[in-house]
N, C-alpha and C. Protein backbone atom coordinates (compact mmCIF):
# COMPACT_ATOMS: atom_id res chain seq x y z
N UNK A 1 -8.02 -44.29 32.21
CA UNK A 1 -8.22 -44.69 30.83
C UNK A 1 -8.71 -43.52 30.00
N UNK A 2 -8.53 -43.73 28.85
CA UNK A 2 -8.90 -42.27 27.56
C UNK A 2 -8.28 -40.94 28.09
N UNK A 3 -7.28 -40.93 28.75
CA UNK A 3 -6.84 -39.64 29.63
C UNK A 3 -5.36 -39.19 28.78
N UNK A 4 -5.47 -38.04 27.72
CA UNK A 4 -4.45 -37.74 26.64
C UNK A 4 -3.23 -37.60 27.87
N UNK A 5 -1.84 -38.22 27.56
CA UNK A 5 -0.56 -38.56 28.42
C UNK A 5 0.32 -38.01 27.74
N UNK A 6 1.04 -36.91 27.74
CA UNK A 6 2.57 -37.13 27.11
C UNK A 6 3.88 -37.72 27.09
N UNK A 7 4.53 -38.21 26.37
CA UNK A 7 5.29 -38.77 26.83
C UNK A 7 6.40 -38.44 25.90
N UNK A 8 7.78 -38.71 26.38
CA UNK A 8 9.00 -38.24 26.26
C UNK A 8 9.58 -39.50 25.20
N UNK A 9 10.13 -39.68 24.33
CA UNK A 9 10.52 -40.74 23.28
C UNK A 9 12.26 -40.20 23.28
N UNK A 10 13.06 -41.40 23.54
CA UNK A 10 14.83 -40.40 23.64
C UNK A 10 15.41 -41.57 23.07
N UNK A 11 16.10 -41.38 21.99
CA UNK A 11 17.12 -42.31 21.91
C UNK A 11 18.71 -42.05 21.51
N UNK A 12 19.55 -42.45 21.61
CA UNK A 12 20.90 -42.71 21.81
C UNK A 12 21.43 -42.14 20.49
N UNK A 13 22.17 -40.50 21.01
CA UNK A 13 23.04 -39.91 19.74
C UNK A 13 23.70 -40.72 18.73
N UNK A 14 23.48 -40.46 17.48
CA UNK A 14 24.63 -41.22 16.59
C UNK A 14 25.91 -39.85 16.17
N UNK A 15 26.77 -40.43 15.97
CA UNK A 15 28.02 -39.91 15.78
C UNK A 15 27.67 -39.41 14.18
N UNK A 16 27.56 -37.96 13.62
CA UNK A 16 27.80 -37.34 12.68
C UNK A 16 26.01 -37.29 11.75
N UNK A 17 25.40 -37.72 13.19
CA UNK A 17 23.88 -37.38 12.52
C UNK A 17 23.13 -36.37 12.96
N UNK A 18 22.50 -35.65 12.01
CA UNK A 18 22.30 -34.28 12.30
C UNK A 18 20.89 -33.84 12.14
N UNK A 19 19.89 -35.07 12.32
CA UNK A 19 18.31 -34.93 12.75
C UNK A 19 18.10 -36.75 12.42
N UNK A 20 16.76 -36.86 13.73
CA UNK A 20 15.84 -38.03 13.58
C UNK A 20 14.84 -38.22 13.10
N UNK A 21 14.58 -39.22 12.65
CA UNK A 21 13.31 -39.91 12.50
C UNK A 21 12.43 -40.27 13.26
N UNK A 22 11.41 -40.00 14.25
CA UNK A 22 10.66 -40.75 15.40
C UNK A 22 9.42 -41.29 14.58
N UNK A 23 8.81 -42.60 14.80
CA UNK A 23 7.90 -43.48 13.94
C UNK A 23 6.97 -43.71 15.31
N UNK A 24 5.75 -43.75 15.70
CA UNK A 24 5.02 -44.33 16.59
C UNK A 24 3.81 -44.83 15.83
N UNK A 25 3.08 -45.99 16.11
CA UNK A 25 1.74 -47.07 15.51
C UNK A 25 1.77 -47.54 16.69
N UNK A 26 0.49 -47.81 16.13
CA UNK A 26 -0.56 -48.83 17.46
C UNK A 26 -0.34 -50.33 16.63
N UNK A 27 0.39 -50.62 16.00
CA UNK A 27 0.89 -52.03 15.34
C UNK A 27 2.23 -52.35 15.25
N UNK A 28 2.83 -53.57 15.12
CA UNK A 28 4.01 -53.61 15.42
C UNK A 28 4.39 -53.60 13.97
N UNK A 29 3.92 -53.32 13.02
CA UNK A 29 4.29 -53.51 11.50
C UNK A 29 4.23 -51.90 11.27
N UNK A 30 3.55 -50.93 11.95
CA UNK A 30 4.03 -49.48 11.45
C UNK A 30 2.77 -49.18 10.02
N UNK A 31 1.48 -50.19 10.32
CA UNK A 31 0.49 -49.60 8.80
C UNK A 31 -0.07 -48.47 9.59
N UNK A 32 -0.50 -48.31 11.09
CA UNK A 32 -1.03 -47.14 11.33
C UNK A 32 -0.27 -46.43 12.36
N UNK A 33 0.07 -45.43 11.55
CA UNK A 33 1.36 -44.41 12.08
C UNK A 33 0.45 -43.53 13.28
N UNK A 34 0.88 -43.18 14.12
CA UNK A 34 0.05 -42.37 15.44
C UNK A 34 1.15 -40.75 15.38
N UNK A 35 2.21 -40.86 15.03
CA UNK A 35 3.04 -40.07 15.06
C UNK A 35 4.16 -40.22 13.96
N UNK A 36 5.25 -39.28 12.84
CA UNK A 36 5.90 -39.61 12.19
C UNK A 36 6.44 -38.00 12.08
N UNK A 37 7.42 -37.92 12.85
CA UNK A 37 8.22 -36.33 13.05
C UNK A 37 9.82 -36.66 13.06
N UNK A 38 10.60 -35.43 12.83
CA UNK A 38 11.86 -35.10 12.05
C UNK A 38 12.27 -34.53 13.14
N UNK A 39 13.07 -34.71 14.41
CA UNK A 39 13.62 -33.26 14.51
C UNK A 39 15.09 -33.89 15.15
N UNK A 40 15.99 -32.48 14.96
CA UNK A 40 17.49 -32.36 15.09
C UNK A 40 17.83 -32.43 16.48
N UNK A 41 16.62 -33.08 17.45
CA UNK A 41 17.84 -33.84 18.63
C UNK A 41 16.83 -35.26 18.69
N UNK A 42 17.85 -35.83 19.43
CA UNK A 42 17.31 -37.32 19.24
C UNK A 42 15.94 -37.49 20.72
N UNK A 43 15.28 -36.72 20.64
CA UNK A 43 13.48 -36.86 21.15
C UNK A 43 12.99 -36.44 20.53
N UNK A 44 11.60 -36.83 21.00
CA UNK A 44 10.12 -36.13 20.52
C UNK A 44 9.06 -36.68 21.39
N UNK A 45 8.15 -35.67 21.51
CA UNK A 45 6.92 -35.91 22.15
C UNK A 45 5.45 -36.76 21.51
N UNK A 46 5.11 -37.82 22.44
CA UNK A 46 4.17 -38.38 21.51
C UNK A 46 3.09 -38.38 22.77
N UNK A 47 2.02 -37.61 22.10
CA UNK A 47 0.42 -37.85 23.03
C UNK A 47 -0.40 -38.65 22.63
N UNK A 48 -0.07 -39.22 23.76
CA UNK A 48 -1.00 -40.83 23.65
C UNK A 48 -2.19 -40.98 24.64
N UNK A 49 -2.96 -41.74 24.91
CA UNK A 49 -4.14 -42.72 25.69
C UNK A 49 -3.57 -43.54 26.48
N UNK A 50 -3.97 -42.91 27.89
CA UNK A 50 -3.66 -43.99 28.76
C UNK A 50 -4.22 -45.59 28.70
N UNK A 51 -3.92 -46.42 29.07
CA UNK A 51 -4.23 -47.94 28.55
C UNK A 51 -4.15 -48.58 27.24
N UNK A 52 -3.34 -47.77 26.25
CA UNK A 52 -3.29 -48.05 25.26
C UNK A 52 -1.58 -48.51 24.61
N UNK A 53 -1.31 -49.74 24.11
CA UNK A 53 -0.16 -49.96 23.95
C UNK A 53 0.47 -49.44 22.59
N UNK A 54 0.90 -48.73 21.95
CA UNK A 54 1.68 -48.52 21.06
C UNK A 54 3.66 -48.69 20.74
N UNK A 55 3.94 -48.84 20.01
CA UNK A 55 5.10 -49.29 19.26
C UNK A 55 5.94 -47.53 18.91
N UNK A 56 7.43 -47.92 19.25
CA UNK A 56 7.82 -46.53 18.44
C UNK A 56 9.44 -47.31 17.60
N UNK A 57 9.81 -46.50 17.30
CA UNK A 57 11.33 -46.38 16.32
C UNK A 57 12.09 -45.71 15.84
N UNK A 58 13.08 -45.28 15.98
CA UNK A 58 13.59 -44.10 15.61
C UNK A 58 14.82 -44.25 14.38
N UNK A 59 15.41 -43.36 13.80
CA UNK A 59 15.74 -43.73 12.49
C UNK A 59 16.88 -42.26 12.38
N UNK A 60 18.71 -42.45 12.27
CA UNK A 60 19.25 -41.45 12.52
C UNK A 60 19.45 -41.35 10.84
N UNK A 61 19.81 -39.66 10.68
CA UNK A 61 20.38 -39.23 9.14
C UNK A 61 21.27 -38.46 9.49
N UNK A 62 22.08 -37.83 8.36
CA UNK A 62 22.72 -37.00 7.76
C UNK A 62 22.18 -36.31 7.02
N UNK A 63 23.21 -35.49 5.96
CA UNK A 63 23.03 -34.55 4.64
C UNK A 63 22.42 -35.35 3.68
N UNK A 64 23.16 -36.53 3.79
CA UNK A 64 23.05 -37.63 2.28
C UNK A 64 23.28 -39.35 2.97
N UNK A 65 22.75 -39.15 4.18
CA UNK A 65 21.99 -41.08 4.20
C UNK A 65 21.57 -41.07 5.60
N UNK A 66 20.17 -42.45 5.06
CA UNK A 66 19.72 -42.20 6.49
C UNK A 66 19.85 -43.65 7.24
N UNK A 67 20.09 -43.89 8.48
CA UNK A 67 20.39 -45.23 9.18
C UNK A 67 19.01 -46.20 8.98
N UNK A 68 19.02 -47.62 9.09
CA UNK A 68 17.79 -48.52 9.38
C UNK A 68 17.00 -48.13 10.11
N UNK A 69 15.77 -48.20 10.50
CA UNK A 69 15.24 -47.93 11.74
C UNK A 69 15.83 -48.96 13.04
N UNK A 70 15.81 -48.70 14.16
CA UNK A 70 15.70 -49.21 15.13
C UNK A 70 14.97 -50.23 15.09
N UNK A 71 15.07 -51.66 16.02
CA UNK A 71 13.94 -52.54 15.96
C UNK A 71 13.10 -52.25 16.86
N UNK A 72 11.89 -52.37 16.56
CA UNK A 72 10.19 -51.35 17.73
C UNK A 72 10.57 -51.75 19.17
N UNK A 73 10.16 -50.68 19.70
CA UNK A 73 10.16 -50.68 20.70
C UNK A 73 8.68 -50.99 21.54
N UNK A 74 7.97 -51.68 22.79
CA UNK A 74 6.95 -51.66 22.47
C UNK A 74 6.57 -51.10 23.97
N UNK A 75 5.31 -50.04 24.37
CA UNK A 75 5.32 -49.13 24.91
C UNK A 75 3.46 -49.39 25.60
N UNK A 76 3.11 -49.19 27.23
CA UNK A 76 1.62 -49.07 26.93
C UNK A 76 1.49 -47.79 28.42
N UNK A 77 1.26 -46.74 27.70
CA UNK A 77 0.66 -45.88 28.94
C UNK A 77 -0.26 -46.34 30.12
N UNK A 78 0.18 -46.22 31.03
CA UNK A 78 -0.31 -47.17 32.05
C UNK A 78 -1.31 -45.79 33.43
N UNK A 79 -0.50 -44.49 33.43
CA UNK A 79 -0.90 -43.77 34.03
C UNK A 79 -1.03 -42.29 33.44
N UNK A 80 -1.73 -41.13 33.89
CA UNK A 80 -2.12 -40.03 33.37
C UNK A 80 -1.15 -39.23 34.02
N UNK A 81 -0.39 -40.07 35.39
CA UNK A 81 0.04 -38.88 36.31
C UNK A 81 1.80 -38.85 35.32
N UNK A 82 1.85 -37.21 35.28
CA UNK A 82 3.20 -36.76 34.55
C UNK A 82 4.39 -37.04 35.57
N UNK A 83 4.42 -37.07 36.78
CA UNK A 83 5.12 -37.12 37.59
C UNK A 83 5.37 -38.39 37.97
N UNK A 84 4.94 -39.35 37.73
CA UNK A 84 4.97 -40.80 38.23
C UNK A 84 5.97 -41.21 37.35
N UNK A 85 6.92 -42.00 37.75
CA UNK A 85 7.46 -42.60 36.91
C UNK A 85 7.46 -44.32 36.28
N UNK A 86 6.46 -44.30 36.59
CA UNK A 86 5.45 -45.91 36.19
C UNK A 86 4.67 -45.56 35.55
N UNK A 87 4.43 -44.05 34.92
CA UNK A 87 3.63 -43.59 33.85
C UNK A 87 3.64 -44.50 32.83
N UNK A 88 4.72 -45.00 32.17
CA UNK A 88 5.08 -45.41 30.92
C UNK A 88 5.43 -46.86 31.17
N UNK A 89 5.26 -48.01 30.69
CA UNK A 89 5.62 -49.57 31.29
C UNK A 89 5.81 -50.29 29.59
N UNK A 90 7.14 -50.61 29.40
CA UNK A 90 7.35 -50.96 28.17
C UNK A 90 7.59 -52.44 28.22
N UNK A 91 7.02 -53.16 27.54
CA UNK A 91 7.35 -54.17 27.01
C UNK A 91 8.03 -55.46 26.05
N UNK A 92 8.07 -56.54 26.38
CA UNK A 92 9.32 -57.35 25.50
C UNK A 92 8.74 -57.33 23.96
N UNK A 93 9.44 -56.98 22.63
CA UNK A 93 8.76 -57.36 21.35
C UNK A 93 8.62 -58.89 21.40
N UNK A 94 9.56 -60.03 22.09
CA UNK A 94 9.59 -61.46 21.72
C UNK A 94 8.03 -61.97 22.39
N UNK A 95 6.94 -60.83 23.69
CA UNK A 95 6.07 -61.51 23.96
C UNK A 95 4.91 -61.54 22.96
N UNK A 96 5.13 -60.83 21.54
CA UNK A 96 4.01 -60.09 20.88
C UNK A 96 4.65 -60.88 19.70
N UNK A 97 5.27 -61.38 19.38
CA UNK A 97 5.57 -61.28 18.02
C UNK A 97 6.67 -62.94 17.62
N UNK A 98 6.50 -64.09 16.48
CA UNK A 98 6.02 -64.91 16.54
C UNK A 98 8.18 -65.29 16.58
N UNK A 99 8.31 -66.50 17.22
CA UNK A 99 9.87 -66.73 16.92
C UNK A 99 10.09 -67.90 16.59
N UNK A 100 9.47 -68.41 15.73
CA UNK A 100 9.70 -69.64 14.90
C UNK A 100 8.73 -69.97 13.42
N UNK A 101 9.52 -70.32 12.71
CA UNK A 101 8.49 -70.97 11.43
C UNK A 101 8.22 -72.12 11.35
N UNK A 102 7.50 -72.61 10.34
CA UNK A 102 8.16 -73.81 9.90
C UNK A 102 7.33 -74.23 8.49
N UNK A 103 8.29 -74.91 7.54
CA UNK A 103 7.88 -74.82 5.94
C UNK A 103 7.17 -76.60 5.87
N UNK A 104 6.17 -76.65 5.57
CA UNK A 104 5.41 -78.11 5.28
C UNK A 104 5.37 -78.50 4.06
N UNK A 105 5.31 -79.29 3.51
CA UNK A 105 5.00 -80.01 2.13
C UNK A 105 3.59 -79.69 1.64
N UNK A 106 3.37 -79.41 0.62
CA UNK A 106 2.47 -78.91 -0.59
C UNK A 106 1.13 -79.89 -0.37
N UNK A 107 0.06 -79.31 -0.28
CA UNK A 107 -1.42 -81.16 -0.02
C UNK A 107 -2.07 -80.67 -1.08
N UNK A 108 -2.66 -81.82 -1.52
CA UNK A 108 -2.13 -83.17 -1.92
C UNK A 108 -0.90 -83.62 -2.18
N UNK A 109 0.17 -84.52 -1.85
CA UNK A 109 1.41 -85.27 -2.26
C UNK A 109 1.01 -85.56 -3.62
């Protein structure tokens, strides 16, 4: 635990995009950014806290437009060791985050 981890963030080339967006928060809404870097291949490095779960997203551009973000991904450093590959243990967004509404009538009738 509290043991600074690096970790590797990669996502999937887009066809005719020519740098990313990488977004990382410790929230699944993105108010507190932990990381927010640009670069022209699709990774980036984010140093994080072991035991600590954070969220990432990545976001492809061009010259002149940039794609949606990705929907979060959700992420909790689990080990310090670089070599392990159970370092990193990611999780479902549907266990964190709510999948139904529902609209009620106004009180008093």
């Amino acid at each position: 635990m509290n043991v600074p981890t690096s970790v590797e963030l990669r996502c999937t080339e887009v066809a005719g995009a020519t740098r990313y967006n990488f977004r990382v928060a410790s929230d699944y809404g993105f108010r507190h950014l932990l990381l927010s870097v640009n670069n022209p291949l699709c990774r980036a490095r984010f140093i994080g806290t072991a035991g600590t779960h954070s969220w990432w997203r990545a976001q492809a551009q061009n010259a002149t437009e940039k794609s949606l973000f990705t929907l979060p991904f959700g992420f909790t450093i689990v080990s310090s060791e670089a070599a392990s590959m159970d370092a990193v243990s990611s999780f479902d967004v549907t266990e964190t985050m709510s999948t139904s509404y529902a609209l009620h009538e106004n009180y008093p009738i």
